[in-house]
PDB file of N, CA and C in Angstrom:
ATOM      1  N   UNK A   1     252.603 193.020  19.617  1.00  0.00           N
ATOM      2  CA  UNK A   1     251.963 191.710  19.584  1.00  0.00           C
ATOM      3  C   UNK A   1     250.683 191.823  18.758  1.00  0.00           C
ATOM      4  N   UNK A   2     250.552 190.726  17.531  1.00  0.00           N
ATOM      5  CA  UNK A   2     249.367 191.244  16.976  1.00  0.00           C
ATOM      6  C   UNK A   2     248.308 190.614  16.973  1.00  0.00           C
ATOM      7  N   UNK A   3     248.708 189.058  17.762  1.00  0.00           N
ATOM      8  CA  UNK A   3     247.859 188.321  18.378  1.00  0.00           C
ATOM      9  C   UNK A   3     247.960 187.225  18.764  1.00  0.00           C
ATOM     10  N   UNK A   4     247.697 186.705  19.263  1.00  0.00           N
ATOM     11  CA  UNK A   4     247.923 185.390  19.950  1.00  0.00           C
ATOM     12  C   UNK A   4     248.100 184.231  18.613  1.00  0.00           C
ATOM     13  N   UNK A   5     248.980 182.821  18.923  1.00  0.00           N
ATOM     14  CA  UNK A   5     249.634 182.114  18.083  1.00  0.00           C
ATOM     15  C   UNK A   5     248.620 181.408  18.220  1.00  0.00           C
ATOM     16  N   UNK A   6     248.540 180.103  16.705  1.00  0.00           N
ATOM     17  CA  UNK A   6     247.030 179.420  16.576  1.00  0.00           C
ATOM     18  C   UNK A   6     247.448 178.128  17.493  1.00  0.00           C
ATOM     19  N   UNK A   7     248.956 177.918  18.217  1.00  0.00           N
ATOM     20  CA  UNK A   7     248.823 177.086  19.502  1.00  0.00           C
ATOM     21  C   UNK A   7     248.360 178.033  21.012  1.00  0.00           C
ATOM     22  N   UNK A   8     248.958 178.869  20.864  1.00  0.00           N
ATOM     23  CA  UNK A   8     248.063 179.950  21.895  1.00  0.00           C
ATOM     24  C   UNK A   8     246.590 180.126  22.230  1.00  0.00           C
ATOM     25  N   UNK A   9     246.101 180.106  21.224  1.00  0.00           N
ATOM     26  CA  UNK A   9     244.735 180.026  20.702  1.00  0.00           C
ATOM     27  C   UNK A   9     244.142 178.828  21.194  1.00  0.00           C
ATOM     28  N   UNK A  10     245.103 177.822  20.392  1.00  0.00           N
ATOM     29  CA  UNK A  10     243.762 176.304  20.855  1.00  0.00           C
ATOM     30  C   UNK A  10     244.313 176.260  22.221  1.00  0.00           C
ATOM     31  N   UNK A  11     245.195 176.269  22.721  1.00  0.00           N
ATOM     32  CA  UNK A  11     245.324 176.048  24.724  1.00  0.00           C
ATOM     33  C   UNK A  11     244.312 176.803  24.876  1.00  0.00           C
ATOM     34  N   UNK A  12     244.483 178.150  25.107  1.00  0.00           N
ATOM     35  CA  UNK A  12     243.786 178.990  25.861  1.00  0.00           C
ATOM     36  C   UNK A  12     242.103 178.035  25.670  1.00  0.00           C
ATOM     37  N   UNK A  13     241.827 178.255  24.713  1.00  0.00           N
ATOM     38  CA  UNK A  13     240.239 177.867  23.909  1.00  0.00           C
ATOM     39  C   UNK A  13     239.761 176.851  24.776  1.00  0.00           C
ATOM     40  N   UNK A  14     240.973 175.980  24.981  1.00  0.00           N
ATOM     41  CA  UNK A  14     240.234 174.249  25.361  1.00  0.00           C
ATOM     42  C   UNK A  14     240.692 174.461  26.909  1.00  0.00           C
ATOM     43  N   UNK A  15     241.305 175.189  27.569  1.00  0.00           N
ATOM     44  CA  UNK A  15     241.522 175.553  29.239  1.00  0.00           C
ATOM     45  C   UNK A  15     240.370 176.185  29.377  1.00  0.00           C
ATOM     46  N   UNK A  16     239.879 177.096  28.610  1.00  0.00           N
ATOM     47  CA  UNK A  16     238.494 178.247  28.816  1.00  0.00           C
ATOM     48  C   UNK A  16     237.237 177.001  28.820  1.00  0.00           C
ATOM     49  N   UNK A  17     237.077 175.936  27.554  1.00  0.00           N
ATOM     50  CA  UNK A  17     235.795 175.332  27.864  1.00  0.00           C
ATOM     51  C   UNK A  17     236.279 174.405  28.688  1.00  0.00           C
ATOM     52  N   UNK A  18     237.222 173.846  28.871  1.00  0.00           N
ATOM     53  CA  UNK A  18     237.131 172.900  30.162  1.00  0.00           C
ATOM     54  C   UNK A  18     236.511 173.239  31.297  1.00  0.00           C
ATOM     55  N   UNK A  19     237.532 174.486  31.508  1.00  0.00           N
ATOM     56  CA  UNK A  19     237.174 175.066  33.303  1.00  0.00           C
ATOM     57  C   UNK A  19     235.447 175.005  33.010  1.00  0.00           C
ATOM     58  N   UNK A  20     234.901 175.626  31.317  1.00  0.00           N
ATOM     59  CA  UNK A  20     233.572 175.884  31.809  1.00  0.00           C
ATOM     60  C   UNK A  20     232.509 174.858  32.140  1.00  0.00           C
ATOM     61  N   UNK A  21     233.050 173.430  31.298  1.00  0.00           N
ATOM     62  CA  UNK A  21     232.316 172.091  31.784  1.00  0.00           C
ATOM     63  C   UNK A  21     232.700 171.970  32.675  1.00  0.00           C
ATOM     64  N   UNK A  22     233.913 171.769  33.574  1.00  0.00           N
ATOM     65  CA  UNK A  22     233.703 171.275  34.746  1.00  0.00           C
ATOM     66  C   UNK A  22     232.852 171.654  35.885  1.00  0.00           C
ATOM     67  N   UNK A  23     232.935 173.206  35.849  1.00  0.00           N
ATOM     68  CA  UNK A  23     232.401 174.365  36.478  1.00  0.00           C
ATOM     69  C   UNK A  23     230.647 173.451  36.351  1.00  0.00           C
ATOM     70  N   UNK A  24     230.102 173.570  35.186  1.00  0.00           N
ATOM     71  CA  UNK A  24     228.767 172.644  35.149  1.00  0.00           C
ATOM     72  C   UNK A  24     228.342 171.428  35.449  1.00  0.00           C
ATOM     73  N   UNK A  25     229.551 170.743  35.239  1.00  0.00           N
ATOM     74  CA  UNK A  25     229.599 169.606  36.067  1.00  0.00           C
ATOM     75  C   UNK A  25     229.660 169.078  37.520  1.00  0.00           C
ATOM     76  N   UNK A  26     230.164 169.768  37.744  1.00  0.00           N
ATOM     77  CA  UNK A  26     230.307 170.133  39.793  1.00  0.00           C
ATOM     78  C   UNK A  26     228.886 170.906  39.703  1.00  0.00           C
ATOM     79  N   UNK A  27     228.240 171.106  39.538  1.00  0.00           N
ATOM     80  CA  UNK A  27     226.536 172.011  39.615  1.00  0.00           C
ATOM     81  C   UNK A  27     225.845 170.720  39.259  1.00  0.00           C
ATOM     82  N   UNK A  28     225.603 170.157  38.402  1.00  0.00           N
ATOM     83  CA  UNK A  28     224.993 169.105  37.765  1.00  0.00           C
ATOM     84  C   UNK A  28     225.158 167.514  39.232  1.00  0.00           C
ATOM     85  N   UNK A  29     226.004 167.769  39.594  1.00  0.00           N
ATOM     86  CA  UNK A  29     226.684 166.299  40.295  1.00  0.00           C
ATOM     87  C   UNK A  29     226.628 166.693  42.156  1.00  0.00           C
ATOM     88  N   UNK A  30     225.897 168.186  41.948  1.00  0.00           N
ATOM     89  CA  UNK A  30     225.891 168.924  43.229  1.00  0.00           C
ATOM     90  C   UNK A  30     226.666 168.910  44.264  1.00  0.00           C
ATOM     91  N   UNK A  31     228.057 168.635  43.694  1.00  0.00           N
ATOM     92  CA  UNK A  31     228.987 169.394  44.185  1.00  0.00           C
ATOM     93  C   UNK A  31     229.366 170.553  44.310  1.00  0.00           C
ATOM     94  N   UNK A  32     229.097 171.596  43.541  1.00  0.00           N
ATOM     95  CA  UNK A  32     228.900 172.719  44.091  1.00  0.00           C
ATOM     96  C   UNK A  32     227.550 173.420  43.488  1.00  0.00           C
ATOM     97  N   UNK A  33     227.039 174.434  44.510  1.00  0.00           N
ATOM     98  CA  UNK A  33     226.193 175.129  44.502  1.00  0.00           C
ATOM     99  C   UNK A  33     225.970 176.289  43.361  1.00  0.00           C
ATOM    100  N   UNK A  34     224.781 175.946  43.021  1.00  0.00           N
ATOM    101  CA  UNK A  34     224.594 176.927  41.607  1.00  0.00           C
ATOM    102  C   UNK A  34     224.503 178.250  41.901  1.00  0.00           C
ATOM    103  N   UNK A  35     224.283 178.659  43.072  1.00  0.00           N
ATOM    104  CA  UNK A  35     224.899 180.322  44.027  1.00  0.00           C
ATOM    105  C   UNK A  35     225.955 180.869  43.900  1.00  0.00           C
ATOM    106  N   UNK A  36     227.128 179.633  43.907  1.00  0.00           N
ATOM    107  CA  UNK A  36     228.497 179.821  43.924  1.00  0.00           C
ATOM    108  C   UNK A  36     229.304 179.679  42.503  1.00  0.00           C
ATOM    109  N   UNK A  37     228.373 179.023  42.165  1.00  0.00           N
ATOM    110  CA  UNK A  37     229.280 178.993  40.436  1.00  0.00           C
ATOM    111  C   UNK A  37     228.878 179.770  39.380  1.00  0.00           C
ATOM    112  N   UNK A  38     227.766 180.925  39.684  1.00  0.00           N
ATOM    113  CA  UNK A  38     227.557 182.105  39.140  1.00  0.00           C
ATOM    114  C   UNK A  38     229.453 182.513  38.261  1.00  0.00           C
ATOM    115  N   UNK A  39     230.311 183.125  39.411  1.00  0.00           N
ATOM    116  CA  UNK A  39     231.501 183.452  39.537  1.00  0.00           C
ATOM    117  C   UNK A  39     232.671 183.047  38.352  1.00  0.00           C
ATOM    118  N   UNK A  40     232.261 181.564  38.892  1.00  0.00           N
ATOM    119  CA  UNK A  40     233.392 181.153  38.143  1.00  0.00           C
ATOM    120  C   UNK A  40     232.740 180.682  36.571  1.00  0.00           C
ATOM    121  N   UNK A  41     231.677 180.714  36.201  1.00  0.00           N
ATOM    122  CA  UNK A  41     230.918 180.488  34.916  1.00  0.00           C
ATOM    123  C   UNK A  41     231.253 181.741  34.021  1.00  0.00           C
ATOM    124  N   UNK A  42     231.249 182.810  34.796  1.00  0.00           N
ATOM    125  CA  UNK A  42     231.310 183.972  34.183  1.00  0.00           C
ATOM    126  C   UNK A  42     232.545 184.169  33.856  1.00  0.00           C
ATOM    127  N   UNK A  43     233.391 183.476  34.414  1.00  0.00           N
ATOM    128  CA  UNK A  43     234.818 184.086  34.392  1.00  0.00           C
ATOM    129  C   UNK A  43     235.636 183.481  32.854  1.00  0.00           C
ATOM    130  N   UNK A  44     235.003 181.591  33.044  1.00  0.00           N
ATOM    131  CA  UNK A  44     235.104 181.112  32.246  1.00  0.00           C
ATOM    132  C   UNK A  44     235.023 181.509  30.683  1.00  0.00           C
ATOM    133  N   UNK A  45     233.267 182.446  30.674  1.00  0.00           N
ATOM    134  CA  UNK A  45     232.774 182.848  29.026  1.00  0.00           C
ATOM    135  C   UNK A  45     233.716 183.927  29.109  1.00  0.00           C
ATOM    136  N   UNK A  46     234.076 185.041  29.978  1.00  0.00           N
ATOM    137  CA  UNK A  46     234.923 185.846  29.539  1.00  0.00           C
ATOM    138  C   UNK A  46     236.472 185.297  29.036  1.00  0.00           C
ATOM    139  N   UNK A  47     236.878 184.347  29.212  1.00  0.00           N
ATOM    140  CA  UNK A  47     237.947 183.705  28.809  1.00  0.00           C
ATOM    141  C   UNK A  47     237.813 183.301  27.595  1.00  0.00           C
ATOM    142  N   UNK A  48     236.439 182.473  27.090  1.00  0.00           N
ATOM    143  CA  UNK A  48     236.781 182.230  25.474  1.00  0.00           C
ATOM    144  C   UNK A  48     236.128 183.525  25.038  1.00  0.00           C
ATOM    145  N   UNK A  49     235.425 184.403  25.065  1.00  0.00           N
ATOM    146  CA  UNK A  49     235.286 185.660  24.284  1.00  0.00           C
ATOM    147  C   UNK A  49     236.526 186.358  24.454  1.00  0.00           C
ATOM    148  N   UNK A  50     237.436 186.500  25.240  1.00  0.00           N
ATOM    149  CA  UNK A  50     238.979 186.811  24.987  1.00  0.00           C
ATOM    150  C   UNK A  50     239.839 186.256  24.041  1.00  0.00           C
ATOM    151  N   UNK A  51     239.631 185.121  24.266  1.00  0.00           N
ATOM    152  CA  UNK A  51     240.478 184.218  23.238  1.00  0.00           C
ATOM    153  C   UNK A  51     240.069 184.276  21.697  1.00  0.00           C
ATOM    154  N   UNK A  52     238.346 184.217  21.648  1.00  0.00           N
ATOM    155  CA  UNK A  52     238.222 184.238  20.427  1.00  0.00           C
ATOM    156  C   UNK A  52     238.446 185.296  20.076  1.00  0.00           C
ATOM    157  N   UNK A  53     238.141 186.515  20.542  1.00  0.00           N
ATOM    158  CA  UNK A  53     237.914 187.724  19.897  1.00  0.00           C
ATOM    159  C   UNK A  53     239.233 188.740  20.461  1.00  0.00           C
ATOM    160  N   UNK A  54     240.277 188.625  20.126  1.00  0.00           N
ATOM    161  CA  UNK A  54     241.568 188.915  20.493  1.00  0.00           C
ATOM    162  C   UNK A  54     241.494 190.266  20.759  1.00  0.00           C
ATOM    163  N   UNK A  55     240.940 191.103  19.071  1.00  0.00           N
ATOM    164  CA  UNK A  55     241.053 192.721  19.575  1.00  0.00           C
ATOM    165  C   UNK A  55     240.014 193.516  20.232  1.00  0.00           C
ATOM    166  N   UNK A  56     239.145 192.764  20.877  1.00  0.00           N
ATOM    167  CA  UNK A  56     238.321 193.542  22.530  1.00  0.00           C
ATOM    168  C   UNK A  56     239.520 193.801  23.197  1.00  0.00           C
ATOM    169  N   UNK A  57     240.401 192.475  23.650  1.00  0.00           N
ATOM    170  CA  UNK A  57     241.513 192.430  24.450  1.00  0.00           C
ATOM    171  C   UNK A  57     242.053 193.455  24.239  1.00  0.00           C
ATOM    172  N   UNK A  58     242.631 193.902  22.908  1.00  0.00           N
ATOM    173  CA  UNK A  58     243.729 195.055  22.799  1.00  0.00           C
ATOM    174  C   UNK A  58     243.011 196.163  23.114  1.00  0.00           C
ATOM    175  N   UNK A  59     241.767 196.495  22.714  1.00  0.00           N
ATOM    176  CA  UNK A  59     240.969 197.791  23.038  1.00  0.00           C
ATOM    177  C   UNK A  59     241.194 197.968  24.589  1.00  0.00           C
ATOM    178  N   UNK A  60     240.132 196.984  25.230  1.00  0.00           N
ATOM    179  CA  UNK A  60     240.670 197.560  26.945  1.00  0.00           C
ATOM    180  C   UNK A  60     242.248 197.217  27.262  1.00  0.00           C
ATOM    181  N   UNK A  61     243.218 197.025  26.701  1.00  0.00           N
ATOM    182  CA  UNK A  61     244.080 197.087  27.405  1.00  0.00           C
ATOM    183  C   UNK A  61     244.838 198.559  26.756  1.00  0.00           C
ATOM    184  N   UNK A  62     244.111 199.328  25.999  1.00  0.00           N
ATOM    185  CA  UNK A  62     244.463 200.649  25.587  1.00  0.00           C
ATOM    186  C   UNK A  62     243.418 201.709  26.364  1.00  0.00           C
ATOM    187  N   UNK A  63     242.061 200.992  26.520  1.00  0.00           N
ATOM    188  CA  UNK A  63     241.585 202.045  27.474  1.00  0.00           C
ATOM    189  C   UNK A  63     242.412 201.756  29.000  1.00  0.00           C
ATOM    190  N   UNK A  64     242.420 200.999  29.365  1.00  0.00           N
ATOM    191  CA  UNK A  64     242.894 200.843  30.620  1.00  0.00           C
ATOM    192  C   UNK A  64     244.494 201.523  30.845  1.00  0.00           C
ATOM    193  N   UNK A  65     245.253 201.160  29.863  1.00  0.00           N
ATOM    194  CA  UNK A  65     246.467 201.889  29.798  1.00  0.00           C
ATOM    195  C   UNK A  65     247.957 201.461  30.130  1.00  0.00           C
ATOM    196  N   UNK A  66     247.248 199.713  29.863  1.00  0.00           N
ATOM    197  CA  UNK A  66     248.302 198.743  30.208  1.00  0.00           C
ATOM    198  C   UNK A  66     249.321 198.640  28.984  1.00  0.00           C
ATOM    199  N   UNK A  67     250.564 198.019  29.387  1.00  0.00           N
ATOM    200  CA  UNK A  67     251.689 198.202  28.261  1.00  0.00           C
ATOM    201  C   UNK A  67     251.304 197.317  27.097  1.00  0.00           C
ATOM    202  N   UNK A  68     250.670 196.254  27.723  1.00  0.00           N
ATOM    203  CA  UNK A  68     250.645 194.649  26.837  1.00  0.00           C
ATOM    204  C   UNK A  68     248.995 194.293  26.997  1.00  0.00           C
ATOM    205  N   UNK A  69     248.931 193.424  26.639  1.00  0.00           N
ATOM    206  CA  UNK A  69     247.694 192.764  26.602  1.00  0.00           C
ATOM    207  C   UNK A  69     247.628 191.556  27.779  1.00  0.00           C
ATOM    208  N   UNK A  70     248.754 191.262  27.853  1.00  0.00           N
ATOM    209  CA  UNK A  70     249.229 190.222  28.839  1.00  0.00           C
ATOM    210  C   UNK A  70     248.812 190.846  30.432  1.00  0.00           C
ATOM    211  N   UNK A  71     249.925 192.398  30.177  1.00  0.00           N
ATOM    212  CA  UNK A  71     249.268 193.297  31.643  1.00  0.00           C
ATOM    213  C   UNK A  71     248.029 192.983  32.154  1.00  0.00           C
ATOM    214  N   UNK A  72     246.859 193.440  30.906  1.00  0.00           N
ATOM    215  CA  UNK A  72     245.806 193.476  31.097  1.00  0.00           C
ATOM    216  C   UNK A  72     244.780 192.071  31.532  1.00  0.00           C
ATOM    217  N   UNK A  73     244.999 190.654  31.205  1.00  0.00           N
ATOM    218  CA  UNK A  73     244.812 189.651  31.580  1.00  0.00           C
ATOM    219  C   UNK A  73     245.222 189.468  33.103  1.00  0.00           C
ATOM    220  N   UNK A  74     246.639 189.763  33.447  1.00  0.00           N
ATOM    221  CA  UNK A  74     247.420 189.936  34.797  1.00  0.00           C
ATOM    222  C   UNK A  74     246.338 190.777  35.477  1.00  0.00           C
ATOM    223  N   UNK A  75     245.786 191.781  35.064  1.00  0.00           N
ATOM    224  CA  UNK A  75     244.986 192.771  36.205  1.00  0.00           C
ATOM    225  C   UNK A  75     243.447 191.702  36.492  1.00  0.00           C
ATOM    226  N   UNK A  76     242.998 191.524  34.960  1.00  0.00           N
ATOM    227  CA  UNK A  76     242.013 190.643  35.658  1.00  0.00           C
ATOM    228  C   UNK A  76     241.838 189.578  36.466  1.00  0.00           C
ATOM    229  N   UNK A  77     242.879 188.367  36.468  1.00  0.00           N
ATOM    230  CA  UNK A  77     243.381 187.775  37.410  1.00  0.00           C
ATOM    231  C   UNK A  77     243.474 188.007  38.446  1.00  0.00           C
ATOM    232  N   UNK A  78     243.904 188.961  38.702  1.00  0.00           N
ATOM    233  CA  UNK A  78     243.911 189.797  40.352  1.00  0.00           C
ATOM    234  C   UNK A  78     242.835 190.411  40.586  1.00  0.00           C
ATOM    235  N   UNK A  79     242.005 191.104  39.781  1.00  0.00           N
ATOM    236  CA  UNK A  79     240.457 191.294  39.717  1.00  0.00           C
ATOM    237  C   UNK A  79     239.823 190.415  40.517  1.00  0.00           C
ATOM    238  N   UNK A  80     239.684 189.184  39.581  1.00  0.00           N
ATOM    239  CA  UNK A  80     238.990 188.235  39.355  1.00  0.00           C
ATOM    240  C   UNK A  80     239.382 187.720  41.132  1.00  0.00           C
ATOM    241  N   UNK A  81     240.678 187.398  41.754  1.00  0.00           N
ATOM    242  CA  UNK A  81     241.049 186.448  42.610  1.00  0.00           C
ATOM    243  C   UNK A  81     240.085 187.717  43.716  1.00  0.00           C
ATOM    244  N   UNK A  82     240.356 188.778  43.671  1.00  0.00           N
ATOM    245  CA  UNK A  82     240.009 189.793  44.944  1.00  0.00           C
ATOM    246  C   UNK A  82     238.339 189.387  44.988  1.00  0.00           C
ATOM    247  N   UNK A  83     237.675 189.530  44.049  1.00  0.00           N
ATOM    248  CA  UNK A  83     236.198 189.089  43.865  1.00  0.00           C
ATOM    249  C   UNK A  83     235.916 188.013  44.341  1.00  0.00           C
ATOM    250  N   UNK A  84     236.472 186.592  44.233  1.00  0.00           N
ATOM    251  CA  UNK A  84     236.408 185.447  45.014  1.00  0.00           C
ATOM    252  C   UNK A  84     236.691 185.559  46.531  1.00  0.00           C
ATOM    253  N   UNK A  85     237.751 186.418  47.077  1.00  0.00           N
ATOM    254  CA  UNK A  85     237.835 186.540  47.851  1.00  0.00           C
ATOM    255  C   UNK A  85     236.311 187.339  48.912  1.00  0.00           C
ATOM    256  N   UNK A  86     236.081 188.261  48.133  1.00  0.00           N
ATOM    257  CA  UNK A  86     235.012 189.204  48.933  1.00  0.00           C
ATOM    258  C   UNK A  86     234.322 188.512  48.832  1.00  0.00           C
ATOM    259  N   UNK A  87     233.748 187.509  47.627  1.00  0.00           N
ATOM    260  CA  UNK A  87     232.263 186.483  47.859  1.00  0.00           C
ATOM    261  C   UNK A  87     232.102 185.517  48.981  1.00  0.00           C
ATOM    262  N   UNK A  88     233.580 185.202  48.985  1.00  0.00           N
ATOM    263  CA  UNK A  88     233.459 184.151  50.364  1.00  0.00           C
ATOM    264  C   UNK A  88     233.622 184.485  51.604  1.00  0.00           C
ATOM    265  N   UNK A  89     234.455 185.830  51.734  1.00  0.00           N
ATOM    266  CA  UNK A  89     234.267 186.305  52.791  1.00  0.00           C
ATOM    267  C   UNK A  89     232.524 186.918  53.447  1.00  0.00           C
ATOM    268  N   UNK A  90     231.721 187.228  52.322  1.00  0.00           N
ATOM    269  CA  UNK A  90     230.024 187.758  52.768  1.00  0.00           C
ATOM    270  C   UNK A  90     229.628 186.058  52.966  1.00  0.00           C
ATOM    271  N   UNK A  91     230.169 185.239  52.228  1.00  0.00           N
ATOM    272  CA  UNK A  91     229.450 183.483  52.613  1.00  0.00           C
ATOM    273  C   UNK A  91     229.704 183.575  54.290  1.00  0.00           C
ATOM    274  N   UNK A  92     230.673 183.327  54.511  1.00  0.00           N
ATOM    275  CA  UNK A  92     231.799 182.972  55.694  1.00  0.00           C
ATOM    276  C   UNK A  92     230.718 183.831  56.773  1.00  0.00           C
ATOM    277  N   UNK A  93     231.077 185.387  56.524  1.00  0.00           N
ATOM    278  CA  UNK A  93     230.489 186.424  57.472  1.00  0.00           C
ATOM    279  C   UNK A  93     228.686 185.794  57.843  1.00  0.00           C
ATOM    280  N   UNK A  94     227.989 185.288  57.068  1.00  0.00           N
ATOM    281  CA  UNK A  94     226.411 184.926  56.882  1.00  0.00           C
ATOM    282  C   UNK A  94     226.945 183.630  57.642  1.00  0.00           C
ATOM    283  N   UNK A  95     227.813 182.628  57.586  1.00  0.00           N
ATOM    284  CA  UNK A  95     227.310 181.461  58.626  1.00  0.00           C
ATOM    285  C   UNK A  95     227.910 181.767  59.148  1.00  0.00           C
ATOM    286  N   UNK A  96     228.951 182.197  59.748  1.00  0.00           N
ATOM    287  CA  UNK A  96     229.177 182.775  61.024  1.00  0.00           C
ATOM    288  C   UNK A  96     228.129 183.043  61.952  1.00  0.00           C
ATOM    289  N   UNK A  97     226.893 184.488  61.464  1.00  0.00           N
ATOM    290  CA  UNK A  97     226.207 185.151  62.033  1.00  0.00           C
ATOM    291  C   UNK A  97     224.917 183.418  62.337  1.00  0.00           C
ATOM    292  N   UNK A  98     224.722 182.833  61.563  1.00  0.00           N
ATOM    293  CA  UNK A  98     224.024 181.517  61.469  1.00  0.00           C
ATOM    294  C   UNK A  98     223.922 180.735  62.576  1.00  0.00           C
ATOM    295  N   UNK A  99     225.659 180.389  62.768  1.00  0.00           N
ATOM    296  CA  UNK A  99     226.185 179.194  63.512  1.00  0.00           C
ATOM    297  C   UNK A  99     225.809 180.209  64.688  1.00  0.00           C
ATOM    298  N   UNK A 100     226.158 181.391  65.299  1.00  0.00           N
ATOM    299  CA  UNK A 100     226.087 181.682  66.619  1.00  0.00           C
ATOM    300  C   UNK A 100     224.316 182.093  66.695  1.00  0.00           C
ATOM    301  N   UNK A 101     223.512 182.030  65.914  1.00  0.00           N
ATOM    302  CA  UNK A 101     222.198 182.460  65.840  1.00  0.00           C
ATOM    303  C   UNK A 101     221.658 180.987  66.601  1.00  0.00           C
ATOM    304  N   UNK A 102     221.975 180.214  65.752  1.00  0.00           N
ATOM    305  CA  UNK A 102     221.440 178.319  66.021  1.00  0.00           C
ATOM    306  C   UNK A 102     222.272 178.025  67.192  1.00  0.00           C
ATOM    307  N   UNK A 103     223.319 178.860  67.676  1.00  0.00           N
ATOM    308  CA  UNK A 103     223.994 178.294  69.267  1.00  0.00           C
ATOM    309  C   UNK A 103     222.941 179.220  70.307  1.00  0.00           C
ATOM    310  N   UNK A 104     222.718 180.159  69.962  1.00  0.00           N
ATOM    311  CA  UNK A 104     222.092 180.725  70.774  1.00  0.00           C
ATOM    312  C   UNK A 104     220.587 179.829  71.236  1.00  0.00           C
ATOM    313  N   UNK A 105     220.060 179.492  69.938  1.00  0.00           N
ATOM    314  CA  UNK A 105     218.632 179.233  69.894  1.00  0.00           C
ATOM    315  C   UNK A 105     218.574 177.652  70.527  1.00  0.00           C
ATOM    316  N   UNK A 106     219.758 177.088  70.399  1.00  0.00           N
ATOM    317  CA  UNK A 106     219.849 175.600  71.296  1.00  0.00           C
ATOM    318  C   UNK A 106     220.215 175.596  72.652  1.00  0.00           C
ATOM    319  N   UNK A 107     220.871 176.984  72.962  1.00  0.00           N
ATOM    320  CA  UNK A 107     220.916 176.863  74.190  1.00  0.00           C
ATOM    321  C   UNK A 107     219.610 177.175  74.785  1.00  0.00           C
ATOM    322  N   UNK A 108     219.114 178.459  74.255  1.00  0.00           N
ATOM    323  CA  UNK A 108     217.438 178.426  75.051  1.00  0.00           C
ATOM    324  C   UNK A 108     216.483 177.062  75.439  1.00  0.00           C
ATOM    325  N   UNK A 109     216.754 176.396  73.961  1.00  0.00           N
ATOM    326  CA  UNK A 109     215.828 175.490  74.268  1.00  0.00           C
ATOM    327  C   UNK A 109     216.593 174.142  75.142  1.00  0.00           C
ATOM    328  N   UNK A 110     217.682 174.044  75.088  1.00  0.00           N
ATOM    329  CA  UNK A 110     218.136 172.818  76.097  1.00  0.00           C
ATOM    330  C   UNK A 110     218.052 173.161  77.452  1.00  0.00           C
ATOM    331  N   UNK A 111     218.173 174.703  77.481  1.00  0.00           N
ATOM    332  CA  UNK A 111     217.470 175.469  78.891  1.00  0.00           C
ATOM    333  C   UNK A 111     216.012 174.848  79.340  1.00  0.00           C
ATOM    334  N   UNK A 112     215.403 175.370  78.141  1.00  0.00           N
ATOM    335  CA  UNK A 112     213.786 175.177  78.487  1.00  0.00           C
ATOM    336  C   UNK A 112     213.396 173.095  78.889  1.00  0.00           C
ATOM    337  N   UNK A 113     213.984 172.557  78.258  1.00  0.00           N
ATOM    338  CA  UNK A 113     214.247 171.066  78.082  1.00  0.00           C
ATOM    339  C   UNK A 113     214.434 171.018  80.073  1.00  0.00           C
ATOM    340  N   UNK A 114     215.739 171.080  79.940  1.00  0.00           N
ATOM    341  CA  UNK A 114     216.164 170.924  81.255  1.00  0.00           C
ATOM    342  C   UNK A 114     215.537 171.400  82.423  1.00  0.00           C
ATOM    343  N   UNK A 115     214.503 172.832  82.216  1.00  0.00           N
ATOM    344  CA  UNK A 115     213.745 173.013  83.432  1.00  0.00           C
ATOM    345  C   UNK A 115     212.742 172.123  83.255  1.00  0.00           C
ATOM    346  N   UNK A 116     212.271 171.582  82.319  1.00  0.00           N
ATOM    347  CA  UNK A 116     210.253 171.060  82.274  1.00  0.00           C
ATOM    348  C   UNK A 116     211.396 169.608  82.649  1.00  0.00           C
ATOM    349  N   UNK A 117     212.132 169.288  82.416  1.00  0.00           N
ATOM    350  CA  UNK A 117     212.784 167.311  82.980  1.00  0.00           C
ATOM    351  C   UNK A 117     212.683 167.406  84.730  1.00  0.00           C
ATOM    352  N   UNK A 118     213.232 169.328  84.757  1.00  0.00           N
ATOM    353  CA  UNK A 118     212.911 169.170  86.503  1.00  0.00           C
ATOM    354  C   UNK A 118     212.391 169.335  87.366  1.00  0.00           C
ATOM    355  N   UNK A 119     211.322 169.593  86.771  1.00  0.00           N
ATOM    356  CA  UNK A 119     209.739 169.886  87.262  1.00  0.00           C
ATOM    357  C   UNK A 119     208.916 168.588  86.840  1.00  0.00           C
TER     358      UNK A 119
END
């Protein structure tokens, strides 16, 4: 494969800046959090510096030791999905620890409430 086709090219190109406006747009419209779209911003520029610049692609997919170049996209994908996964799982794990921190701290005080109402 010696490189991607110039319809290959413009999909990929215009899927890569879409995802990356929208990605700014959900930040901008504060729908999502500019904490959280670190992730997927990044993922985005690595998509058109792939696209544009085809033979980086072939280089790591010769250091890495994949058959195709395609392989090598396939691994980042799964990269990429495992990384989303661990980010939201440390989100998740932090309000977790949150929500039972603020249950704790309302029960004290609906405690404290309820003795001074009965006195």
């Amino acid at each position: 494969m010696d490189g991607l086709t110039l319809h290959q090219t413009i999909f990929a190109l215009l899927i890569s800046l879409v995802s990356f406006g929208l990605i700014l747009e959900l930040v901008r419209r504060r729908r999502l959090r500019e904490e959280y779209s670190w992730l997927w911003l990044l993922t985005a520029a690595i998509m058109v510096v792939l696209v544009v610049w085809f033979p980086l692609l072939k280089v790591i997919t010769v250091v890495i030791g994949a058959a195709t170049p395609i392989n090598t996209l396939l691994l980042f994908a799964v990269l990429f999905l495992f990384a989303i996964a661990v980010h939201y799982s440390v989100i998740i794990s932090r309000l977790t620890s949150q929500v039972k921190n603020l249950a704790q701290e309302l029960a004290l005080v609906s405690d404290r409430v309820d003795d001074r109402a009965r006195s």
